[in-house]
Protein backbone atom coordinates (compact mmCIF):
# COMPACT_ATOMS: atom_id res chain seq x y z
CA UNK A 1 53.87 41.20 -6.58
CA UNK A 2 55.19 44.27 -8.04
CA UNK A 3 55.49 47.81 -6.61
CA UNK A 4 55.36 51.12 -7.75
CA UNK A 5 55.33 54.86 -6.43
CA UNK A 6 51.89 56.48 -7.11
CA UNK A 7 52.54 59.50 -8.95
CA UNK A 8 55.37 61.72 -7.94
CA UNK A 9 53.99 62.57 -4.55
CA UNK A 10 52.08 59.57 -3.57
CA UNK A 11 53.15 57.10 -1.62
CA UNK A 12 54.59 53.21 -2.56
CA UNK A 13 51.83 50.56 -3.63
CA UNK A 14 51.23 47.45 -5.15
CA UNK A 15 50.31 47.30 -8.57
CA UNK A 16 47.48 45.19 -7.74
CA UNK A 17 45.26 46.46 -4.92
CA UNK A 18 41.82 45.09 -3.22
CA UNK A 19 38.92 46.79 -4.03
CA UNK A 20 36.76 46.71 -1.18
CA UNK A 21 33.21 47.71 -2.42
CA UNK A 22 31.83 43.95 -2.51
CA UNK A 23 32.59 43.54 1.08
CA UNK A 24 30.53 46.26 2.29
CA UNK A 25 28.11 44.02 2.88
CA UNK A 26 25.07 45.70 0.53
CA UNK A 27 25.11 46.48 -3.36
CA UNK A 28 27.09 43.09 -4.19
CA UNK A 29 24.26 40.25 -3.19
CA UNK A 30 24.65 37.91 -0.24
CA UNK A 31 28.50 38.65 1.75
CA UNK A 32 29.78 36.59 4.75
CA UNK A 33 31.76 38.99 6.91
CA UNK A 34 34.32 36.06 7.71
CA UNK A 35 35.00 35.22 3.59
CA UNK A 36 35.55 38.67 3.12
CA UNK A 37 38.05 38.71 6.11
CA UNK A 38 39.64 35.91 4.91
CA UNK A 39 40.32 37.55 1.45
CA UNK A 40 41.77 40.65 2.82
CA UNK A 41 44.16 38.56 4.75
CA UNK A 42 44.51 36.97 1.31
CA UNK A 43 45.44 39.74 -0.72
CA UNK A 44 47.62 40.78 2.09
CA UNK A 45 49.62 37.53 2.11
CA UNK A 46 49.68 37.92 -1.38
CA UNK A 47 51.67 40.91 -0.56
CA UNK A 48 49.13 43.61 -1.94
CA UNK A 49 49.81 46.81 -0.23
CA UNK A 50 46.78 49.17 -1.62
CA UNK A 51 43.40 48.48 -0.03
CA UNK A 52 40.83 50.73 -1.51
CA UNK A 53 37.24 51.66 -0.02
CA UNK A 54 34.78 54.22 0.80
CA UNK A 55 32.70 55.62 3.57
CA UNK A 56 29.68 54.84 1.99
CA UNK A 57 30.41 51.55 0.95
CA UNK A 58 28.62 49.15 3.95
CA UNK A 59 27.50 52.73 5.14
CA UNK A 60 30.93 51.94 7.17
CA UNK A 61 30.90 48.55 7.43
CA UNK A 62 33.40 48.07 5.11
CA UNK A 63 36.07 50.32 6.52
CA UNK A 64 35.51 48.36 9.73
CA UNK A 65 36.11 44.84 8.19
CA UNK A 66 39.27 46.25 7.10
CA UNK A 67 40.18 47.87 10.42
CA UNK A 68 39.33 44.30 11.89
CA UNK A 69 42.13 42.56 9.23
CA UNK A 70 44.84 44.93 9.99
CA UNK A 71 44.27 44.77 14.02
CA UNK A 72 44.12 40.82 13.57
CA UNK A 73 47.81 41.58 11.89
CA UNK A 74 49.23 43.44 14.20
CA UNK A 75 48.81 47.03 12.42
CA UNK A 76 48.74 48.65 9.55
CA UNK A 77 52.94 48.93 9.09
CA UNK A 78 53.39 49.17 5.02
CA UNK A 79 49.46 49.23 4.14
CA UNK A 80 47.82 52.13 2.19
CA UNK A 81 44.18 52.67 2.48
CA UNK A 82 42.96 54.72 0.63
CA UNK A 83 39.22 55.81 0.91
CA UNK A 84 36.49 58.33 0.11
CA UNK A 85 33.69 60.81 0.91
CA UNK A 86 30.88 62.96 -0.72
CA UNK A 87 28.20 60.59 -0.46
CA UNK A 88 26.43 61.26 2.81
CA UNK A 89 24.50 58.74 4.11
CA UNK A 90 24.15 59.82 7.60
CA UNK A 91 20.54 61.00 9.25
CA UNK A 92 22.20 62.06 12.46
CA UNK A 93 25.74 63.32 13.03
CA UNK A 94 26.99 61.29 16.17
CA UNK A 95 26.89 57.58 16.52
CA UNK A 96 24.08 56.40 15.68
CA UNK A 97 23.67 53.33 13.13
CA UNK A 98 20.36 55.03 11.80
CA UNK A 99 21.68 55.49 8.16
CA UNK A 100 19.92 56.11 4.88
CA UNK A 101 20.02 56.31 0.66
CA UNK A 102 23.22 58.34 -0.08
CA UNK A 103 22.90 61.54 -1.31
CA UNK A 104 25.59 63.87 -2.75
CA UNK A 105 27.14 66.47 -0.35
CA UNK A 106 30.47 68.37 -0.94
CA UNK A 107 30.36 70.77 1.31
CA UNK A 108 33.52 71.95 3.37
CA UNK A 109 31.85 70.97 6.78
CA UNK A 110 30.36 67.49 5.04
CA UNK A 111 33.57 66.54 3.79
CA UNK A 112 35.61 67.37 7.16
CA UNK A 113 33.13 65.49 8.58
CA UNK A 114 33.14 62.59 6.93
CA UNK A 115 36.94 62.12 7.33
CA UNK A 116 36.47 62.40 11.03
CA UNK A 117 34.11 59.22 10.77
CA UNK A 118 36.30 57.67 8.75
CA UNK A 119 39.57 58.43 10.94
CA UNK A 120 37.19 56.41 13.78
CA UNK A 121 36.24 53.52 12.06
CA UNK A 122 39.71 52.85 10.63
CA UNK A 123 41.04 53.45 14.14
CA UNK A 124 44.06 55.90 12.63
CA UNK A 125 44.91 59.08 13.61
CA UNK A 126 45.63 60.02 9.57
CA UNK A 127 43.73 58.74 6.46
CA UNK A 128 46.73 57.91 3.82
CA UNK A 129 44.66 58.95 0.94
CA UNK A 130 40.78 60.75 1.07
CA UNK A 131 39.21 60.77 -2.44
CA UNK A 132 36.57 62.86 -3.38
CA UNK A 133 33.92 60.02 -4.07
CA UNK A 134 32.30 60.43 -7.93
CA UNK A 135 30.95 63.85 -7.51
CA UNK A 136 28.41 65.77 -10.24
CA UNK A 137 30.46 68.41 -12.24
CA UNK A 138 28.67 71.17 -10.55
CA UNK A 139 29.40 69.94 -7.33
CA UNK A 140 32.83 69.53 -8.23
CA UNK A 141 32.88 73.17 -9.68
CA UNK A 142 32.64 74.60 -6.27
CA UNK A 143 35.39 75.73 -3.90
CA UNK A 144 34.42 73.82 -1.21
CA UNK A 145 35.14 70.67 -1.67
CA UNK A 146 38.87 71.02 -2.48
CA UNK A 147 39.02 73.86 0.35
CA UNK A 148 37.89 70.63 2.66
CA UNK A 149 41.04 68.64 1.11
CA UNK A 150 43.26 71.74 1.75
CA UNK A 151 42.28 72.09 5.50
CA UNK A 152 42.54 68.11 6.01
CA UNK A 153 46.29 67.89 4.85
CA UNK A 154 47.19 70.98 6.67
CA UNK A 155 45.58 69.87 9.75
CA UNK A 156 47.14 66.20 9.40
CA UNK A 157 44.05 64.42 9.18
CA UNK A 158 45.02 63.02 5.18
CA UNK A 159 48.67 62.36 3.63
CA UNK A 160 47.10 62.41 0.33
CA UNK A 161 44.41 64.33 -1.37
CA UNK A 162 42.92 62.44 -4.27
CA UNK A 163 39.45 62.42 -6.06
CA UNK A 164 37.43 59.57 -7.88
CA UNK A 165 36.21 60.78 -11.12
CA UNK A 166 32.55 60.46 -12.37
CA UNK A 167 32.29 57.27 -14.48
CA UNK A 168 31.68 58.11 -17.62
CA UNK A 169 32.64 62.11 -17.00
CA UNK A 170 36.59 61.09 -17.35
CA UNK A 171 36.71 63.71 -20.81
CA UNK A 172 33.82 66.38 -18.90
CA UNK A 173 35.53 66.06 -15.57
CA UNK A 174 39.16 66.84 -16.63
CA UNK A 175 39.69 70.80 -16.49
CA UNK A 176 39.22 69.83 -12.86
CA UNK A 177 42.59 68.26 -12.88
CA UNK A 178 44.32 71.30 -14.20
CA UNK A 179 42.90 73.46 -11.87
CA UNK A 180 43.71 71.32 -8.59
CA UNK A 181 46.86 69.81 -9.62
CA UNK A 182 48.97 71.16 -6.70
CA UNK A 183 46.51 69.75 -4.28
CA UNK A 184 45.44 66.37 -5.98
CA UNK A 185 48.53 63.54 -5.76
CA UNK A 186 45.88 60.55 -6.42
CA UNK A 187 43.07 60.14 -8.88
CA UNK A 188 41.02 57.17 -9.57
CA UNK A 189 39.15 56.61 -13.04
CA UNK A 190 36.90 53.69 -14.66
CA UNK A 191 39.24 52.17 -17.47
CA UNK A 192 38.92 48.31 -18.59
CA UNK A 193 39.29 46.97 -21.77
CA UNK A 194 35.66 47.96 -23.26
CA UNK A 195 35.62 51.21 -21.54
CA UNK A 196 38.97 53.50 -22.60
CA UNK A 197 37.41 57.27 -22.45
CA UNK A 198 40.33 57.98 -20.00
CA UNK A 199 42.62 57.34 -22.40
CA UNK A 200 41.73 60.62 -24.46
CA UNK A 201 42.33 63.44 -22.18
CA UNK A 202 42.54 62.22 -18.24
CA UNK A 203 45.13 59.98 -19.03
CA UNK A 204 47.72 62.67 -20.87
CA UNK A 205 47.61 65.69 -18.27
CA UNK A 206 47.75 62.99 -15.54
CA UNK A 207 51.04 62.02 -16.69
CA UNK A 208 52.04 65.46 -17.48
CA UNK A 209 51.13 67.04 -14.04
CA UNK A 210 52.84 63.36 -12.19
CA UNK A 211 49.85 62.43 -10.38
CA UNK A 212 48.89 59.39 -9.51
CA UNK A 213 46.25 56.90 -11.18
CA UNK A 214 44.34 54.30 -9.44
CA UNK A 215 42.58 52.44 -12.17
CA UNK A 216 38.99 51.01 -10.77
CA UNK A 217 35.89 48.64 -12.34
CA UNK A 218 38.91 46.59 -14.05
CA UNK A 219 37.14 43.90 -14.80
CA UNK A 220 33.66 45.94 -15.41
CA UNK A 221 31.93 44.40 -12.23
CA UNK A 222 32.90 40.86 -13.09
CA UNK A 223 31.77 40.99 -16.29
CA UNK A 224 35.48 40.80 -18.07
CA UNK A 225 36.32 37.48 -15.90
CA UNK A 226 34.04 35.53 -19.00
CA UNK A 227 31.73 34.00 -16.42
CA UNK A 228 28.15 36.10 -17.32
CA UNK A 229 26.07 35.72 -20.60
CA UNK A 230 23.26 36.93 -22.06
CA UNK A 231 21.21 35.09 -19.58
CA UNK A 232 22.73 36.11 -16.31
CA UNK A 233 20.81 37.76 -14.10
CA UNK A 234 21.15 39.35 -10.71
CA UNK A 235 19.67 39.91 -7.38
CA UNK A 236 17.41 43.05 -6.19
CA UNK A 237 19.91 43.71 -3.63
CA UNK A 238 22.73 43.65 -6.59
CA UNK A 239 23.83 46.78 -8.53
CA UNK A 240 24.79 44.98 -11.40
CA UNK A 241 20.91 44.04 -11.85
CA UNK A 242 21.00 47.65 -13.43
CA UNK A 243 24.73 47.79 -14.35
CA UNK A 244 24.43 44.40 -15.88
CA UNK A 245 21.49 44.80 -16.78
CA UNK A 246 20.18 42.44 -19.67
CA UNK A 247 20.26 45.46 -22.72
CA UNK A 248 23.82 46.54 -21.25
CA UNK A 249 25.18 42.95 -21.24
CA UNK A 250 23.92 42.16 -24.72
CA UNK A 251 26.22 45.21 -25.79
CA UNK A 252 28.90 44.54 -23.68
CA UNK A 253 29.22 40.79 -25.17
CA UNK A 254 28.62 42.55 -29.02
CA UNK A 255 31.99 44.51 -27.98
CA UNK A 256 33.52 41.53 -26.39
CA UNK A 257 33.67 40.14 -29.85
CA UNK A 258 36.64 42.04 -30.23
CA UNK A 259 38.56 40.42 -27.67
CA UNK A 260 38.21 36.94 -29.45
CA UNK A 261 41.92 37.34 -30.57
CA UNK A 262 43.77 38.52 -27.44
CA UNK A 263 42.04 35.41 -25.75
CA UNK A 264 43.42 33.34 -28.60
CA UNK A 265 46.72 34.52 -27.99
CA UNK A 266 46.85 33.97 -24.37
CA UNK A 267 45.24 30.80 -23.50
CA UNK A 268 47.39 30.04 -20.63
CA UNK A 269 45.89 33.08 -18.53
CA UNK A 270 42.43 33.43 -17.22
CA UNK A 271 40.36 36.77 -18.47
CA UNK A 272 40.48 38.45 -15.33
CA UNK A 273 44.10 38.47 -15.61
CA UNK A 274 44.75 39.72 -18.56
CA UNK A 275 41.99 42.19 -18.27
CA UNK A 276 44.20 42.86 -15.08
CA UNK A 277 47.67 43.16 -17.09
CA UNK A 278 45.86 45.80 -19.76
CA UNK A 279 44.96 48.32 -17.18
CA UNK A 280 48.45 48.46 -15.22
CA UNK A 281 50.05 48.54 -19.21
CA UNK A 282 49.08 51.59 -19.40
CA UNK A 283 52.06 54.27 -18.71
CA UNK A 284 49.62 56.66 -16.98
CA UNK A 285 48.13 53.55 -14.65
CA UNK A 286 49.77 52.69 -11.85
CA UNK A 287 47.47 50.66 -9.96
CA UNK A 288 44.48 48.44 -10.09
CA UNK A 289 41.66 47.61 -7.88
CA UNK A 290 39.47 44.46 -8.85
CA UNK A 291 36.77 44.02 -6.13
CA UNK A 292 37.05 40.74 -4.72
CA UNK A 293 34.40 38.44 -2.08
CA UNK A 294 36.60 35.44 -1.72
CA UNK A 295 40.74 34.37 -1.06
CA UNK A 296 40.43 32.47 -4.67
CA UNK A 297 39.26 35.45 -6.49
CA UNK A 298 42.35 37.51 -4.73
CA UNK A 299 45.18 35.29 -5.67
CA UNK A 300 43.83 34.65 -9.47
CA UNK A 301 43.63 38.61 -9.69
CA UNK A 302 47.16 39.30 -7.69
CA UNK A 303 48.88 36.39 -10.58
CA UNK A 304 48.20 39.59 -12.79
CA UNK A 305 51.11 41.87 -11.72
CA UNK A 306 53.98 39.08 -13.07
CA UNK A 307 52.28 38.67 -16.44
CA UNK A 308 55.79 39.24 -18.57
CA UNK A 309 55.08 37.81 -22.03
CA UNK A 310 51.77 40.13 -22.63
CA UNK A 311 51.45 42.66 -25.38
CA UNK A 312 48.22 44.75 -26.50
């Protein structure tokens, strides 16, 4: 594994991180909570230092899974999790498991909130890094949810104030970075090798302002591993049914075409890997997060960050 700082005022991470949507336990199909134990523990022994999630993801459950790992290890010592808030889910604000559809909320209070819950379910006393989680523009536009960042690292609650920008909003969404430079140290984009909007703008002032860039849907939710075709299909409980759906995966293989050579060229490494190796090429990228449900997708993924002989 190989290590990097993220951004100038973030902390030390491994180029490859775990993404830890899938084992939320909803919007991936069927999940066994021990598999996905046993791949955090995987990625870990792999020696993969950035575990990335969200509140919403699992409407918890996730963060607890990964609470769970780093108990069953003794702590969290060198581990960075990083996770996210602005999707409330919650119907009653104490305890109770009676959640419901997410619904954007960015309010000061909301987002305080929400870091509270996750400070609990993480069993920390500090969140390394809070990202605001894939808010509207409007919502964005507003003071409130950056005042909510601002209050949070004053009051020690987060080390790191980052935000998760809109997929497909990376060009939109960037004045947002100029304005809260000072405050954001982290951001997190969609870039793969079909999808490079982040590239135009994002990517430039990111590097010019030193923050940090968490690269995420590396492998464009599986599909870049070469194992769906025009015939795939997915569960109701799945949010690749519409994300994969079968009009977007007939244009996403039309694009793949282009590939065709870079495959040629490195036959000795699987697609996720090299779709892997692209993303952390980038100078602005500094770290990747491919979701993962098992301990063989983990190490295939975490073979990535030694690729030497790889040019694009």
């Amino acid at each position: 594994m190989n290590y990097v700082k993220l951004g100038q005022r973030g902390p030390m991470v491994s180029v490859i991180g775990f993404g830890a949507w899938a084992i939320g336990g909803t919007d991936w199909g069927k999940t066994d909570d021990d598999v996905s134990k046993r791949a955090l523990h995987a990625a870990l022994d792999e020696g993969v230092t950035l575990i990335d999630t969200a509140d919403v993801y699992g409407f918890g459950h996730s963060e607890e899974l990964i609470a769970e790992v780093l108990k069953e290890r003794g702590g969290k010592k060198n581990i960075i999790v990083a996770t996210k808030a602005g999707n409330d889910f919650y119907r009653k604000k104490d305890d109770s498991k009676e959640y419901g559809p997410a619904r954007q909320n960015y309010t000061k209070e909301y987002i305080i909130f929400a870091a509270e819950k996750s400070l609990k379910r993480l069993n920390v006393e500090t969140l390394d890094i809070l990202q605001l989680h894939s808010g509207d523009t409007e919502n964005l536009k507003k003071d409130e949810p950056w005042l909510a960042l601002e209050q949070l690292k004053k009051d020690g609650k987060i080390r790191h104030a980052g935000w998760s920008v809109q997929s497909f909003k990376e060009t939109e969404q960037a004045f947002l970075l100029d304005e809260h430079r000072d405050l954001l140290d982290v951001i997190q984009v969609r870039y793969n090798l079909l999808e490079r909007e982040a590239e135009k703008v994002l990517f430039p002032k990111a590097q010019k302002y030193g923050t940090g860039v968490i690269v995420r849907i590396p492998l464009l939710f599986g599909f870049l591993t070469g194992k769906f075709d025009e015939n795939t299909r997915f569960d109701k409980n799945d949010h690749r049914r519409m994300n994969l759906s079968p009009d977007k995966l007939k244009k996403y293989l039309e694009e793949l075409k282009k590939l065709e050579s870079l495959y040629k060229k490195y036959p000795h490494y699987t697609k996720a890997q090299l779709a892997l190796k692209f993303c952390i090429s980038h100078p602005a990228a500094h770290t990747v997060i491919p979701g993962a449900k098992t301990p063989e997708q983990v190490k295939e993924n975490c073979k990535a960050a030694t690729l030497k002989d790889v040019v694009f």
